[in-house]
PDB file of N, CA and C in Angstrom:
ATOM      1  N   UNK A   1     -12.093 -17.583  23.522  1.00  0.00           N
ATOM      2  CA  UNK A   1     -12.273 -16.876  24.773  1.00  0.00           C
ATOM      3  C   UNK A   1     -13.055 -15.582  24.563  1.00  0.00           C
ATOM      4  N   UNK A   2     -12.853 -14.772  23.474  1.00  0.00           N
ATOM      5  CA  UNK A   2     -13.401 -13.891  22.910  1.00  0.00           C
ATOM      6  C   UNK A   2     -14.507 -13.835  22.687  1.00  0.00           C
ATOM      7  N   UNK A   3     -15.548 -15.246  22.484  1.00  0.00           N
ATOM      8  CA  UNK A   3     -16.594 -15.592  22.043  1.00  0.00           C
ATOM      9  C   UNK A   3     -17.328 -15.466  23.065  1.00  0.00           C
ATOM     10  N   UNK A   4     -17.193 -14.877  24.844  1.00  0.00           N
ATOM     11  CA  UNK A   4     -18.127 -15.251  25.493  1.00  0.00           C
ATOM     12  C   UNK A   4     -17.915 -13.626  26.057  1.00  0.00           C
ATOM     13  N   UNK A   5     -17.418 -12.570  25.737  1.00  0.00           N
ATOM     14  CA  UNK A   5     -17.612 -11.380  25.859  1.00  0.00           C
ATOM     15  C   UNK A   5     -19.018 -10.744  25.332  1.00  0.00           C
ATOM     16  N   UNK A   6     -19.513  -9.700  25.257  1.00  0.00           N
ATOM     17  CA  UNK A   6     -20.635  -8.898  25.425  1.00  0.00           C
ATOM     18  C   UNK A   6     -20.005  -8.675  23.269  1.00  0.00           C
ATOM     19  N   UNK A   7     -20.681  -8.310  22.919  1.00  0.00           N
ATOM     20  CA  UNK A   7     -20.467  -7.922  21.433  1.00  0.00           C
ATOM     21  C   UNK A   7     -20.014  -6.581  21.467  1.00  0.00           C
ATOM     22  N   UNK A   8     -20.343  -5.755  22.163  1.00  0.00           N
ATOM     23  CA  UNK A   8     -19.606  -4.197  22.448  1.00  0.00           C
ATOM     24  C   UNK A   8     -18.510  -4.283  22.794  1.00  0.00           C
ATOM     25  N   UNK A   9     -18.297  -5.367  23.873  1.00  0.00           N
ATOM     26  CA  UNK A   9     -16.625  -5.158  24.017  1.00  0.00           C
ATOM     27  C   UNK A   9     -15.854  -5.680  22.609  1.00  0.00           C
ATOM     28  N   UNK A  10     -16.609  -7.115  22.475  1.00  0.00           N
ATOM     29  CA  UNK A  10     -15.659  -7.337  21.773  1.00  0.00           C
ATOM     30  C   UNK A  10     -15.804  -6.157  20.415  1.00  0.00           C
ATOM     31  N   UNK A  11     -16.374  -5.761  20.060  1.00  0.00           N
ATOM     32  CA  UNK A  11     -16.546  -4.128  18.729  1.00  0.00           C
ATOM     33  C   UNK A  11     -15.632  -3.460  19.283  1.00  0.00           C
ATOM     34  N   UNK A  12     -15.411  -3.132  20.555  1.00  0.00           N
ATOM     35  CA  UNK A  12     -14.722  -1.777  20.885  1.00  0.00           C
ATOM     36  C   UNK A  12     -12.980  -2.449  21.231  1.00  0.00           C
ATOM     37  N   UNK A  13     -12.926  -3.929  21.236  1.00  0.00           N
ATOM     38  CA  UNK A  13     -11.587  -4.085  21.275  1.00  0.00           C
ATOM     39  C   UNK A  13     -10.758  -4.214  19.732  1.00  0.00           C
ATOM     40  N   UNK A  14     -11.491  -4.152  18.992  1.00  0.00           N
ATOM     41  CA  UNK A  14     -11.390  -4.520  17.443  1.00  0.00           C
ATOM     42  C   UNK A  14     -11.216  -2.898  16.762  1.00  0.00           C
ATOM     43  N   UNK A  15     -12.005  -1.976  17.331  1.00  0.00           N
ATOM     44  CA  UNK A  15     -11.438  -0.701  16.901  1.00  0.00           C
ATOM     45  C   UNK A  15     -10.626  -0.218  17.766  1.00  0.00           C
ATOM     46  N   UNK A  16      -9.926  -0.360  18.501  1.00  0.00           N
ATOM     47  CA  UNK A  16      -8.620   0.007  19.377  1.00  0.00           C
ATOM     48  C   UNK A  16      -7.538  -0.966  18.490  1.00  0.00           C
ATOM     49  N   UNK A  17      -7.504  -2.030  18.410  1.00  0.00           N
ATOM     50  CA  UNK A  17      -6.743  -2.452  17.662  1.00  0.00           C
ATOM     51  C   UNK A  17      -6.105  -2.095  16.200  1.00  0.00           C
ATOM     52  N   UNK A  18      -7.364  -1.773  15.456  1.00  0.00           N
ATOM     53  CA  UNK A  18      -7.457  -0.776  14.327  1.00  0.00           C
ATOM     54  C   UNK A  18      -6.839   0.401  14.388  1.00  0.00           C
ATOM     55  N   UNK A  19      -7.007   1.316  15.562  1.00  0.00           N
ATOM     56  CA  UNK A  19      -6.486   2.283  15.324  1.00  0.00           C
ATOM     57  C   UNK A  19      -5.025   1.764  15.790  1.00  0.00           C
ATOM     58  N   UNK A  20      -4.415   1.016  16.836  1.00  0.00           N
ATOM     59  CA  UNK A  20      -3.105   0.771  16.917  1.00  0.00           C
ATOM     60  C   UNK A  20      -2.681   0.769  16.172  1.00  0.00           C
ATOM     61  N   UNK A  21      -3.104   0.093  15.082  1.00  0.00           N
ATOM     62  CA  UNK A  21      -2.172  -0.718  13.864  1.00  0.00           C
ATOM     63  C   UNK A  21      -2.172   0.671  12.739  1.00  0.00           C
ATOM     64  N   UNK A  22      -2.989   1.781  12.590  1.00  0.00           N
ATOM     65  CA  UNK A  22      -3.080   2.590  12.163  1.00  0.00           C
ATOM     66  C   UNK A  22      -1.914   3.973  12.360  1.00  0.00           C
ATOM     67  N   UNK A  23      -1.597   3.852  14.069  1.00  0.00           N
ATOM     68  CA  UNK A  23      -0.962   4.711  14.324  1.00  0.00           C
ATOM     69  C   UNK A  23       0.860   4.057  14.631  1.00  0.00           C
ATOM     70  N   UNK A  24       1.118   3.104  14.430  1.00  0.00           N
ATOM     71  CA  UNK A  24       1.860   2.343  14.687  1.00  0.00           C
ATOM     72  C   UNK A  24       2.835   2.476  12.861  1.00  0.00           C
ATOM     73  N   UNK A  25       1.750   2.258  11.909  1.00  0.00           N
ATOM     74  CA  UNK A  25       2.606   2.245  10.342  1.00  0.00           C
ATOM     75  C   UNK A  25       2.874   3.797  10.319  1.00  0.00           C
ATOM     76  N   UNK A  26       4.053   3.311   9.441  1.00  0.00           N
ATOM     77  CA  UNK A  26       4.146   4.682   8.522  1.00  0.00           C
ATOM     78  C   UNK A  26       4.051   4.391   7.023  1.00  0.00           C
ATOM     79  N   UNK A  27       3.732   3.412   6.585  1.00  0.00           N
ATOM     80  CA  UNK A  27       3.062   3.557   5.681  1.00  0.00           C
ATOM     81  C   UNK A  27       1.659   4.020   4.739  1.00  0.00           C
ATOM     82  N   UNK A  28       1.849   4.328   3.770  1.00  0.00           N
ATOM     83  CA  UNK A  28       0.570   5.382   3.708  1.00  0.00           C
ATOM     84  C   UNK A  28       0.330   4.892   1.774  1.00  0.00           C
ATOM     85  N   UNK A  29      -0.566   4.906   1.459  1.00  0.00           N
ATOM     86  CA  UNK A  29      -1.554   5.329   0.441  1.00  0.00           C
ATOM     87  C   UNK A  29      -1.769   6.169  -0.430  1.00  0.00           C
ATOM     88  N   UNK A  30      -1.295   6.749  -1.536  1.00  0.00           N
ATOM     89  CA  UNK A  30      -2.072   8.470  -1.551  1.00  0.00           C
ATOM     90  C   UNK A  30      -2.002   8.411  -2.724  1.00  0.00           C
ATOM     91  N   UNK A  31      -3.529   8.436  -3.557  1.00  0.00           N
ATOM     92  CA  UNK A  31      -4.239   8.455  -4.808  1.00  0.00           C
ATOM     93  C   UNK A  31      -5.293   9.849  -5.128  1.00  0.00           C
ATOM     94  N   UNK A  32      -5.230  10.279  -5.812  1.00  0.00           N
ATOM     95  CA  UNK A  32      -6.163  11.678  -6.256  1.00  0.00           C
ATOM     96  C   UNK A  32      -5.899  12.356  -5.044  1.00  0.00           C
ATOM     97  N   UNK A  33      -5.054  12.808  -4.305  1.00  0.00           N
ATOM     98  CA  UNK A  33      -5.218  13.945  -2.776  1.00  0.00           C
ATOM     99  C   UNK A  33      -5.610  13.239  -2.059  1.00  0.00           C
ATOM    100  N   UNK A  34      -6.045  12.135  -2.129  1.00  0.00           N
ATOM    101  CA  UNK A  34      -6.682  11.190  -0.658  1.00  0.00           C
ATOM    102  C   UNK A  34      -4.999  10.721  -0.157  1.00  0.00           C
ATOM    103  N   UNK A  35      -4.974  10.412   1.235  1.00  0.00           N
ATOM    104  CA  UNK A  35      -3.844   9.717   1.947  1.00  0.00           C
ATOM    105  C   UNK A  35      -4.444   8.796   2.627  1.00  0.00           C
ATOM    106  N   UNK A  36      -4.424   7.355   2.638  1.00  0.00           N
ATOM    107  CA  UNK A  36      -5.165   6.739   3.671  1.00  0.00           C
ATOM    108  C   UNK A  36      -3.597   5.485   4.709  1.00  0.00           C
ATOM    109  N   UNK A  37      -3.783   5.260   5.931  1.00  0.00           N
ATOM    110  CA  UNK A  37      -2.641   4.487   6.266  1.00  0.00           C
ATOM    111  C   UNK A  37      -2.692   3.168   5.618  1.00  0.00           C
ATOM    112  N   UNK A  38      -1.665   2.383   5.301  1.00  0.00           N
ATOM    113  CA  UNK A  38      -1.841   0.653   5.445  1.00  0.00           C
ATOM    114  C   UNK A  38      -1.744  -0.080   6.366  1.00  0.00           C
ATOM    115  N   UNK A  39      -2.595  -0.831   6.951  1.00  0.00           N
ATOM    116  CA  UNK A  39      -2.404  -1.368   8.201  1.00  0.00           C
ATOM    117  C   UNK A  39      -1.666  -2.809   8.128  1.00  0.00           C
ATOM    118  N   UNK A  40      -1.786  -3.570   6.828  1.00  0.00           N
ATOM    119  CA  UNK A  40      -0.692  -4.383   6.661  1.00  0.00           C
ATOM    120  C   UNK A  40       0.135  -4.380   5.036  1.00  0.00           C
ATOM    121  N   UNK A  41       1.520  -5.235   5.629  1.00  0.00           N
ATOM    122  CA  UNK A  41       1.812  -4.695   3.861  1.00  0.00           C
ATOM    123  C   UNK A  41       2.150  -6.190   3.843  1.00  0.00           C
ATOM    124  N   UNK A  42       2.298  -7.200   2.761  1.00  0.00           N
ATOM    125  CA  UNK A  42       2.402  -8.279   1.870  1.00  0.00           C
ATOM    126  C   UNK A  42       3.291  -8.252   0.932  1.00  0.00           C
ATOM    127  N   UNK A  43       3.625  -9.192   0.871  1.00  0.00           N
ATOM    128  CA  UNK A  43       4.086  -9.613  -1.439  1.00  0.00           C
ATOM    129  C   UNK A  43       3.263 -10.115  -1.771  1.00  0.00           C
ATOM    130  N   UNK A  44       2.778  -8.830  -2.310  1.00  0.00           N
ATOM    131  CA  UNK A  44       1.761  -8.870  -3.430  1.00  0.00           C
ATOM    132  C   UNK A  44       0.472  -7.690  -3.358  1.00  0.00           C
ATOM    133  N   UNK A  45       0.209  -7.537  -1.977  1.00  0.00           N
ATOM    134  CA  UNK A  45      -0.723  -6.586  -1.731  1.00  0.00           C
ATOM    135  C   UNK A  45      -0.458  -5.845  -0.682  1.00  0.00           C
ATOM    136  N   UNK A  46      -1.799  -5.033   0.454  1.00  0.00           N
ATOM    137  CA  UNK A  46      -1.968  -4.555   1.286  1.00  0.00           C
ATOM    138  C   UNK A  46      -3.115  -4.448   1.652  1.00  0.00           C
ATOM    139  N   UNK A  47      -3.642  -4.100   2.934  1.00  0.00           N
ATOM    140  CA  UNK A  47      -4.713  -3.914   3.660  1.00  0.00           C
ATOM    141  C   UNK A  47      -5.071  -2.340   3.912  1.00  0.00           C
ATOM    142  N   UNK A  48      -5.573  -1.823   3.686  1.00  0.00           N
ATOM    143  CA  UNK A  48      -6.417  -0.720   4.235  1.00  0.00           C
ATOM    144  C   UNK A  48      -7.452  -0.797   4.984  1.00  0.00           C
ATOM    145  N   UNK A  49      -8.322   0.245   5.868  1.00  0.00           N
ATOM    146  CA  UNK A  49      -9.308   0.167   6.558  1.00  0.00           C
ATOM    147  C   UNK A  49     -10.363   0.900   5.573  1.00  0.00           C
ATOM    148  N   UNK A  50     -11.500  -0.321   5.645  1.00  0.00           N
ATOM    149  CA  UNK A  50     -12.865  -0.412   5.361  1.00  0.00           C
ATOM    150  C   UNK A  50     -13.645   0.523   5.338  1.00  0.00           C
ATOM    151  N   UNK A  51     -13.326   1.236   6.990  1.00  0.00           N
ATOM    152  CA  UNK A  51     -14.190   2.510   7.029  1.00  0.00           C
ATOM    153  C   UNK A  51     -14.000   3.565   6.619  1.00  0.00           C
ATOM    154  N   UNK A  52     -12.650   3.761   6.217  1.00  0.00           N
ATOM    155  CA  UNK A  52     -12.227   5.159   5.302  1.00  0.00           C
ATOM    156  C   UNK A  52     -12.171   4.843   3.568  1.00  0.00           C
ATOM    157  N   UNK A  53     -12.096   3.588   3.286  1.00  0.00           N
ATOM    158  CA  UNK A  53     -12.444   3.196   1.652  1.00  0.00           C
ATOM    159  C   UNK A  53     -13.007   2.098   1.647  1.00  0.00           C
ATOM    160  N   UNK A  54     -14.196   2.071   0.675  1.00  0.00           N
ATOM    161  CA  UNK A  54     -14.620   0.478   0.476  1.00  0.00           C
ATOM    162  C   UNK A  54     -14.459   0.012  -0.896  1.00  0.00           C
ATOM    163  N   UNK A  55     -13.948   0.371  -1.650  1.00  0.00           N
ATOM    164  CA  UNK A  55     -13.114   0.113  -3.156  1.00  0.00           C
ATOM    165  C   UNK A  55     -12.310   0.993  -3.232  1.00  0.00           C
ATOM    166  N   UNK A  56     -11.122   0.465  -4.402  1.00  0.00           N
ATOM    167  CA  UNK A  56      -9.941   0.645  -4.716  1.00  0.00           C
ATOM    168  C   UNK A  56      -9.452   0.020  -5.884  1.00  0.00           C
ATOM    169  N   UNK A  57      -9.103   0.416  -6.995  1.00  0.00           N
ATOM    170  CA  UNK A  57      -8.561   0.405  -8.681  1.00  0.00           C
ATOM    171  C   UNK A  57      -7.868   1.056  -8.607  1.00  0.00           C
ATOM    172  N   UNK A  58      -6.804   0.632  -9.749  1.00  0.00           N
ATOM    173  CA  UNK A  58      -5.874   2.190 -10.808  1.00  0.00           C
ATOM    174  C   UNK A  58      -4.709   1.467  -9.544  1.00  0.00           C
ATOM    175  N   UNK A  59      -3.868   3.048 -10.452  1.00  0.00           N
ATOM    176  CA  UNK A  59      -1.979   3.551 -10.240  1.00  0.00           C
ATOM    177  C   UNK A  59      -2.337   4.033  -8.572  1.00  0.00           C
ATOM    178  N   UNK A  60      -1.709   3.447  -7.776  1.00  0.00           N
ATOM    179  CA  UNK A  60      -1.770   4.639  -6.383  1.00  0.00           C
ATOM    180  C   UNK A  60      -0.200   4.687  -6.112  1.00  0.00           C
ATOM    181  N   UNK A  61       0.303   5.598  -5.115  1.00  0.00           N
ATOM    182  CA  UNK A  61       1.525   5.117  -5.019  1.00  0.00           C
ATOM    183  C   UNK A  61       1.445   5.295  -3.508  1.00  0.00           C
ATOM    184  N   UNK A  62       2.661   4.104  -3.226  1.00  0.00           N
ATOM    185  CA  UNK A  62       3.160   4.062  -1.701  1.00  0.00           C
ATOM    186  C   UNK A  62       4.077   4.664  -0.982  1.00  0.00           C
ATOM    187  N   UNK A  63       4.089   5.269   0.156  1.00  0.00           N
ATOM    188  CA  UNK A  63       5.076   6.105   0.631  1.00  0.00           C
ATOM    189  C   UNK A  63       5.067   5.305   2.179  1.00  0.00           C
ATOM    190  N   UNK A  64       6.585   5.539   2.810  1.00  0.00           N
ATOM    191  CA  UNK A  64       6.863   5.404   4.031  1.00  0.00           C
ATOM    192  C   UNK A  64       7.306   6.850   4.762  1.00  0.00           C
ATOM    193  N   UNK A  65       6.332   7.238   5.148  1.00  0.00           N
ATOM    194  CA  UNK A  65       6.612   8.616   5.898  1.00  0.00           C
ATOM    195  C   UNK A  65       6.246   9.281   4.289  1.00  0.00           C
ATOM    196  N   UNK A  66       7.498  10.472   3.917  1.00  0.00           N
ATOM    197  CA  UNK A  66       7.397  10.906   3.037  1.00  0.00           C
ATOM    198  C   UNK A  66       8.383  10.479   1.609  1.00  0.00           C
ATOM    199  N   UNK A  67       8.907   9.197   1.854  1.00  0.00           N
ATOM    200  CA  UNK A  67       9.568   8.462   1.101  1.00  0.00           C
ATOM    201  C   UNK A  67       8.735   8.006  -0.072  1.00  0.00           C
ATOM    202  N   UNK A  68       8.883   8.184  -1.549  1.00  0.00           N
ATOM    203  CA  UNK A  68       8.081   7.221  -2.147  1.00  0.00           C
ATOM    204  C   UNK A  68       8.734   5.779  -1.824  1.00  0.00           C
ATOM    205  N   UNK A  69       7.922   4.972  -2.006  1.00  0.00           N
ATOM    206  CA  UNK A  69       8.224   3.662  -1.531  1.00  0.00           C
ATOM    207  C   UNK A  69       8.054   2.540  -3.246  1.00  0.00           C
ATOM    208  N   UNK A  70       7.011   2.834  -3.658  1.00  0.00           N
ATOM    209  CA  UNK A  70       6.748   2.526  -5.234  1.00  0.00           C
ATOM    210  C   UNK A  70       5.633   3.114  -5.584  1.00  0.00           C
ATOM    211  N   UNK A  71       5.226   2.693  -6.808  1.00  0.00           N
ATOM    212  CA  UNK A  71       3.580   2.653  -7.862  1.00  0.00           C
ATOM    213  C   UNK A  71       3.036   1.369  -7.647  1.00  0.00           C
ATOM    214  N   UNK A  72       2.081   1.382  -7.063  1.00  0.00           N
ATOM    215  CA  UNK A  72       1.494  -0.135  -7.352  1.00  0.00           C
ATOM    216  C   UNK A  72       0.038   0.042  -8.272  1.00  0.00           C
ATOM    217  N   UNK A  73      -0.291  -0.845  -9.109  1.00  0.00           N
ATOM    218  CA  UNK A  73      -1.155  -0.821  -9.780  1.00  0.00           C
ATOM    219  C   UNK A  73      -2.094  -1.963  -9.439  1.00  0.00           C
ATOM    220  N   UNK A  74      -3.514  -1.611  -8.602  1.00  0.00           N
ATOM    221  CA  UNK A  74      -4.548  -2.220  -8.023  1.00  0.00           C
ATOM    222  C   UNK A  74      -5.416  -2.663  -8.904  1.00  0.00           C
ATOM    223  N   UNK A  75      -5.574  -4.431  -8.779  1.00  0.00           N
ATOM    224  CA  UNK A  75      -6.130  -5.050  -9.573  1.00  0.00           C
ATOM    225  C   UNK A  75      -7.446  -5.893  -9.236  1.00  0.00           C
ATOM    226  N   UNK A  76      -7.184  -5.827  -7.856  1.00  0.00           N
ATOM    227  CA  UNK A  76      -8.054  -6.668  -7.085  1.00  0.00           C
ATOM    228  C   UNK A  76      -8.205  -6.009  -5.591  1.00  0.00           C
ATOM    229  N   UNK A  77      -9.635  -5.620  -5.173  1.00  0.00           N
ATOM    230  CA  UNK A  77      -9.777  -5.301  -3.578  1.00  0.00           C
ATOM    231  C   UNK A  77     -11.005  -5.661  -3.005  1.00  0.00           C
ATOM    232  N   UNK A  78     -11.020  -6.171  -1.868  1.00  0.00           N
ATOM    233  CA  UNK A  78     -12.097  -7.144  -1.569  1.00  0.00           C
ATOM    234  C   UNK A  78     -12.168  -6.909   0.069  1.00  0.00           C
ATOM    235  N   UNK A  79     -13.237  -6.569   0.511  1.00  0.00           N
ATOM    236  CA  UNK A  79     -13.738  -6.110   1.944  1.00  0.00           C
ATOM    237  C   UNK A  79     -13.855  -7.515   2.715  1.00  0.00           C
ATOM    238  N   UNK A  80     -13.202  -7.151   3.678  1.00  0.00           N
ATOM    239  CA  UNK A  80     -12.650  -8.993   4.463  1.00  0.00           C
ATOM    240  C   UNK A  80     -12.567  -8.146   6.212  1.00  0.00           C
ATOM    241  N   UNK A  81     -13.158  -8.556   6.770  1.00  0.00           N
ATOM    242  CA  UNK A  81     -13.106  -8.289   8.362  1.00  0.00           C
ATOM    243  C   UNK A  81     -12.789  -7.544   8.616  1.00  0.00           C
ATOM    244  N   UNK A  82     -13.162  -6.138   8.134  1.00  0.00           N
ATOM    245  CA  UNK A  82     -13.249  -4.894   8.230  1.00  0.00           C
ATOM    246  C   UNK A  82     -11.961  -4.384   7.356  1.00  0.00           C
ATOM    247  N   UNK A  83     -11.560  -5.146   6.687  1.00  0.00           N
ATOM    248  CA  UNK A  83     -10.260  -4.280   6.104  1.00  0.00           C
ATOM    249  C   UNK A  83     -10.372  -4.326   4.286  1.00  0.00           C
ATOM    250  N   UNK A  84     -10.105  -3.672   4.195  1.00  0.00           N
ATOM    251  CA  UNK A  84     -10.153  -3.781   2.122  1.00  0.00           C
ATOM    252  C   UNK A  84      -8.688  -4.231   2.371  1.00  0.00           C
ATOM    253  N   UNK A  85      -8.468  -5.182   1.485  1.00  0.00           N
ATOM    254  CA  UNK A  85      -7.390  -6.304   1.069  1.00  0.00           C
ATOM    255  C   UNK A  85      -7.410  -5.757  -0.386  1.00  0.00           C
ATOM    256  N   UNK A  86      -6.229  -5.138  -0.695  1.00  0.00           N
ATOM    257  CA  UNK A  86      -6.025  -5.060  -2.129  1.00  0.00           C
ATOM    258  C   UNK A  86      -5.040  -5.551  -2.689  1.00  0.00           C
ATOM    259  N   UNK A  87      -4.431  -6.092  -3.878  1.00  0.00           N
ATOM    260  CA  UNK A  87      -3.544  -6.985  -4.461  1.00  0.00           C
ATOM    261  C   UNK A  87      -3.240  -6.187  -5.814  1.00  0.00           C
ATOM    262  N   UNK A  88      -1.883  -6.202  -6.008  1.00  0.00           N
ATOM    263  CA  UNK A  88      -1.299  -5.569  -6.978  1.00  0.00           C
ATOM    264  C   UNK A  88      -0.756  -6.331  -8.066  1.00  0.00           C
ATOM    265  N   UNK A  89      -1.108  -5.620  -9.540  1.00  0.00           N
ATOM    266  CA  UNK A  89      -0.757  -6.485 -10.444  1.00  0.00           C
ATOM    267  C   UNK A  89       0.960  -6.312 -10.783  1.00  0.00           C
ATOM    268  N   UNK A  90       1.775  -5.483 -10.311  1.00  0.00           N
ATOM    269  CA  UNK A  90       2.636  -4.925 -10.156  1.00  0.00           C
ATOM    270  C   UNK A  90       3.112  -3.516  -9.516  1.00  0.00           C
ATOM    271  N   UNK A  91       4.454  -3.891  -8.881  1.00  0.00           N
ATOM    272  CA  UNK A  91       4.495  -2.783  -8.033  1.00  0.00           C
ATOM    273  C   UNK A  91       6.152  -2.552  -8.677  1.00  0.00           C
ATOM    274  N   UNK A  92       6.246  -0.817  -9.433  1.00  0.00           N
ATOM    275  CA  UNK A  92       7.608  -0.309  -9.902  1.00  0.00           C
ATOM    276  C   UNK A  92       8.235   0.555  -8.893  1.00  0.00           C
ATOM    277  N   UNK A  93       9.399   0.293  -8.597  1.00  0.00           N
ATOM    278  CA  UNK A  93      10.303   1.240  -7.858  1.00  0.00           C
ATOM    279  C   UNK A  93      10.443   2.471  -8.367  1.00  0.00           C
ATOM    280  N   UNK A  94       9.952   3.636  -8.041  1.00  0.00           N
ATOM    281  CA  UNK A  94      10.773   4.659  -8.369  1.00  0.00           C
ATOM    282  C   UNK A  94      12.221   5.081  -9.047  1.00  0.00           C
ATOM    283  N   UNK A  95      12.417   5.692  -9.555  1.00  0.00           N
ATOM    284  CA  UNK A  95      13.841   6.228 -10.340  1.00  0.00           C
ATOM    285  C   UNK A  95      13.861   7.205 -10.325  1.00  0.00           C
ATOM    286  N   UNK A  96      15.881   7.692 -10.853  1.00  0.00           N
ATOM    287  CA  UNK A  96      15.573   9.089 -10.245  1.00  0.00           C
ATOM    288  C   UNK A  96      15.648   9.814 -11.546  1.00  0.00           C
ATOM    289  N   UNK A  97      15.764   9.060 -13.151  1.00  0.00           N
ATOM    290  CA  UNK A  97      15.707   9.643 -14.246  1.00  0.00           C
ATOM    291  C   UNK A  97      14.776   8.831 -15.162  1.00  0.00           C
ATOM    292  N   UNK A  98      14.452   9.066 -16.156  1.00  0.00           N
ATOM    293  CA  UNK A  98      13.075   8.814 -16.659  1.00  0.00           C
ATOM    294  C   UNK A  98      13.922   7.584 -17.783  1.00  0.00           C
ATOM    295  N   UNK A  99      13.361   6.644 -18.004  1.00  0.00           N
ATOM    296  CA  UNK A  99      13.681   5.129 -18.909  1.00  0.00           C
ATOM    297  C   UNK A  99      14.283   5.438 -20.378  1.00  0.00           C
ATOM    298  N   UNK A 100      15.075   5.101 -20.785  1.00  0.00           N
ATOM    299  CA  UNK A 100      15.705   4.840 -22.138  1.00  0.00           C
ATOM    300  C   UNK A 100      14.523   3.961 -23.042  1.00  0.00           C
ATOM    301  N   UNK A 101      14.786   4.460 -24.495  1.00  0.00           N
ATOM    302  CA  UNK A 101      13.874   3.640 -24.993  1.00  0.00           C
ATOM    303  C   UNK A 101      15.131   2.972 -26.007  1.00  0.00           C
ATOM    304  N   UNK A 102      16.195   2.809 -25.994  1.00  0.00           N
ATOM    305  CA  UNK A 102      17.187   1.953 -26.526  1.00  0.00           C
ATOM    306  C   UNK A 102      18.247   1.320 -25.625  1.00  0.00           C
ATOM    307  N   UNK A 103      19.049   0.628 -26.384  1.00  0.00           N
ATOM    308  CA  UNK A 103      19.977  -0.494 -25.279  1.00  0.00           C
ATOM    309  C   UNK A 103      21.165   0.589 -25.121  1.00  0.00           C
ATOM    310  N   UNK A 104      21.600   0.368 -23.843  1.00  0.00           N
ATOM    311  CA  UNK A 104      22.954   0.622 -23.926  1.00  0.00           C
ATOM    312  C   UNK A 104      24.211  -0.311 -23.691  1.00  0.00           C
ATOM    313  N   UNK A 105      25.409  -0.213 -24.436  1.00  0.00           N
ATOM    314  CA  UNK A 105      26.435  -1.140 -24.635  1.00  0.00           C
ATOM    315  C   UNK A 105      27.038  -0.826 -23.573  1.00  0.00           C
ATOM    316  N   UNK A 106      27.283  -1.684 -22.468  1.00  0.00           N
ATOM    317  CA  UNK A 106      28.218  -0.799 -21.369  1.00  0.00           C
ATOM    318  C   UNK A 106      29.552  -1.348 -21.613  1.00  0.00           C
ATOM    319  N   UNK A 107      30.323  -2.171 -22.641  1.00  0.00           N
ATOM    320  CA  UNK A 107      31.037  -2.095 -22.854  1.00  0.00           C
ATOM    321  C   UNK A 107      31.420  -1.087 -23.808  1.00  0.00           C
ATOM    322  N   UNK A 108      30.672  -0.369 -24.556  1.00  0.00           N
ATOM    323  CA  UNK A 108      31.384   0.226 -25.302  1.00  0.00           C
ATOM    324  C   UNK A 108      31.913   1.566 -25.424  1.00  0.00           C
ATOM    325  N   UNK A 109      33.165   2.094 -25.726  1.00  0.00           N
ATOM    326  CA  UNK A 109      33.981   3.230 -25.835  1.00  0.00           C
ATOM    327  C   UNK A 109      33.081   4.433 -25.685  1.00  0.00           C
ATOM    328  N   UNK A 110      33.201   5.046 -24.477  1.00  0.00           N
ATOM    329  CA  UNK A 110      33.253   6.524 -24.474  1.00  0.00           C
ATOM    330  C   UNK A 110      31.585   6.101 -23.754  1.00  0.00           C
ATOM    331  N   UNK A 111      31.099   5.309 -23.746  1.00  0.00           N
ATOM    332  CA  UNK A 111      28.993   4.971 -23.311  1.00  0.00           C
ATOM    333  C   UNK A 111      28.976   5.950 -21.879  1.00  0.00           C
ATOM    334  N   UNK A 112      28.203   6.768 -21.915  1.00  0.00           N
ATOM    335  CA  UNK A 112      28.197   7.295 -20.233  1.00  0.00           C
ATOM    336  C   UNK A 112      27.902   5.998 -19.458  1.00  0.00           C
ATOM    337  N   UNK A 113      28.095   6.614 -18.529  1.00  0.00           N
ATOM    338  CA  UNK A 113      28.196   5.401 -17.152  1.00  0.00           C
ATOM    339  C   UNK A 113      27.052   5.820 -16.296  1.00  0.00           C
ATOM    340  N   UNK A 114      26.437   4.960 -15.711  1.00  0.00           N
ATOM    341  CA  UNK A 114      24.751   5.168 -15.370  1.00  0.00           C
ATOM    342  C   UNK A 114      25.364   5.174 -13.482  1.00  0.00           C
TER     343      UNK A 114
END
């Protein structure tokens, strides 16, 4: 049905939509001081808009509002109908103390308790 509109409308209904979906997340982006929104989120990746980045690599991390949300590490991003589609080779949860580099016995006498 879309196909028999004027090409301006249909352009100008495609960036209203964009920005909906923009102002609608609270999810967000934020690598070197840049913040950019996500307009969709996945298992496995996310979408950003095209016109504010057209590549994307490395550690970024995700936040909801001002929540960290995780680290995802960008392995793959690819410009697809106006949106950069990026895919993560893994995404770590936050913690609130920094990793052990030995085991702990939680059975054993006196072990702090995590």
């Amino acid at each position: 049905m879309l196909e028999y509109l004027p090409q301006e409308i249909r352009d100008g209904l495609a960036a209203a939509q964009k920005a909906e979906m923009k102002r609608k997340s609270r999810l967000r982006v934020r690598f070197g001081g840049t913040e950019i929104p996500v307009l969709r989120l996945w298992d496995g990746g996310f979408a950003l808009d095209a016109d504010q980045i057209r590549n994307l690599r490395g550690l970024v991390n995700l936040y909801d509002g001002e929540r960290l949300v995780c680290h995802c590490l960008i392995v793959c991003a690819v410009v697809e109908n106006g949106e950069l589609l990026c895919e993560f080779k893994r995404a770590t949860m936050p913690t609130d103390r920094p990793p052990v580099d030995f085991w702990r016995d939680e059975n054993a006498k006196g072990a702090p308790r995590a």
